[in-house]
Protein backbone atom coordinates (compact mmCIF):
# COMPACT_ATOMS: atom_id res chain seq x y z
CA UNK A 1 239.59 66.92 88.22
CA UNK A 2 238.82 66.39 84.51
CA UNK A 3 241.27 67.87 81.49
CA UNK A 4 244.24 70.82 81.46
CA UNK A 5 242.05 73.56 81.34
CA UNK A 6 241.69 76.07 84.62
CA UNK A 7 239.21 78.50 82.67
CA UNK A 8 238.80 78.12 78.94
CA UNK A 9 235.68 79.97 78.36
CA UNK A 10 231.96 79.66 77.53
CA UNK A 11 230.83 77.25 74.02
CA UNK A 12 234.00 75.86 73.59
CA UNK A 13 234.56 73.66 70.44
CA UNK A 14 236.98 71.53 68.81
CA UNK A 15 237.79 71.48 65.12
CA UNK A 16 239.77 68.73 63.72
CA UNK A 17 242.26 69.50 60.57
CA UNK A 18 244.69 68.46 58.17
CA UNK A 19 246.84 69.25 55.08
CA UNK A 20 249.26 67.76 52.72
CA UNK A 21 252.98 67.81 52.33
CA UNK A 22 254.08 71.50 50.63
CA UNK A 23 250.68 72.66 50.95
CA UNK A 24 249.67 75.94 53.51
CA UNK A 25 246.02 75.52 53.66
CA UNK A 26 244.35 73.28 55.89
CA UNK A 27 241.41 71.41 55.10
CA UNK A 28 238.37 70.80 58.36
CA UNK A 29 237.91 67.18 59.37
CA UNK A 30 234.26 66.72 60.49
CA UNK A 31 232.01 69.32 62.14
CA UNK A 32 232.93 71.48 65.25
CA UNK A 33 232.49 69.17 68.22
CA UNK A 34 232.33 69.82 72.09
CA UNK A 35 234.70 66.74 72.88
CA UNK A 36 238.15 67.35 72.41
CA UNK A 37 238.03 63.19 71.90
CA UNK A 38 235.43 63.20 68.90
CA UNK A 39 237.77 66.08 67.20
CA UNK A 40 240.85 64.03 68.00
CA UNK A 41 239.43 60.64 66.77
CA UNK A 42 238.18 62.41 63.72
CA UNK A 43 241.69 64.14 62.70
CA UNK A 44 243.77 60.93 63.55
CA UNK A 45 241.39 58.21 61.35
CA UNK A 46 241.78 61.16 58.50
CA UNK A 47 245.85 61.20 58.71
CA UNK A 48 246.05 57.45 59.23
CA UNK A 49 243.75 56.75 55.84
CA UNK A 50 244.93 59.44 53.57
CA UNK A 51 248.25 60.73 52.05
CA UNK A 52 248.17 63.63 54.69
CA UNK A 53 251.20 65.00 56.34
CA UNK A 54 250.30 67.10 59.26
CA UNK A 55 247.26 67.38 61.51
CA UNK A 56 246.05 69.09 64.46
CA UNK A 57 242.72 69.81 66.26
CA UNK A 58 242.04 73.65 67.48
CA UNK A 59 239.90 74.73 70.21
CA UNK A 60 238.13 77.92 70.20
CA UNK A 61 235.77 79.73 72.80
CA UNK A 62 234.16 82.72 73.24
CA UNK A 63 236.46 85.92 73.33
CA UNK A 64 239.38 83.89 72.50
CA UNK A 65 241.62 83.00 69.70
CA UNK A 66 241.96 79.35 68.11
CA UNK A 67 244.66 77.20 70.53
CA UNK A 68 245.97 74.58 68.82
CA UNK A 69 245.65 71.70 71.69
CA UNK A 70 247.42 68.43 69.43
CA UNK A 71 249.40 68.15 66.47
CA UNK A 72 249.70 65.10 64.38
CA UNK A 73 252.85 64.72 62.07
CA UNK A 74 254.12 61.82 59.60
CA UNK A 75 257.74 61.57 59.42
């Protein structure tokens, strides 16, 4: 069996984020993806090359709220 997920819904996608130190808004890494990888990959290369502090990637379906599913955070 393939992932964590028992049900997460119908057009699931992944959105890959990040923001600076002291700051509260986020700003979206890349377009909303249907591979938790591509969103992943996307949000890491944009922490790693920039002077970000925290990341994450949500996922978001159909009738449901955005989960955040990883979180990314410089020391």
């Amino acid at each position: 069996m393939n992932g964590i997920h028992i049900c997460r819904g119908t057009n699931t996608k992944f959105q890959g984020r990040v923001r600076m130190a002291g700051h509260r808004r986020y700003v979206l890494v890349g377009k909303p993806s249907k591979s938790s990888r591509v969103a992943i990959m996307a949000m890491a290369q944009k922490v790693a090359a920039g002077n970000w502090k925290r990341g994450d990637v949500i996922m978001w379906a159909d009738y449901y709220d955005p989960l955040v599913i990883v979180e990314m955070v410089r020391p």
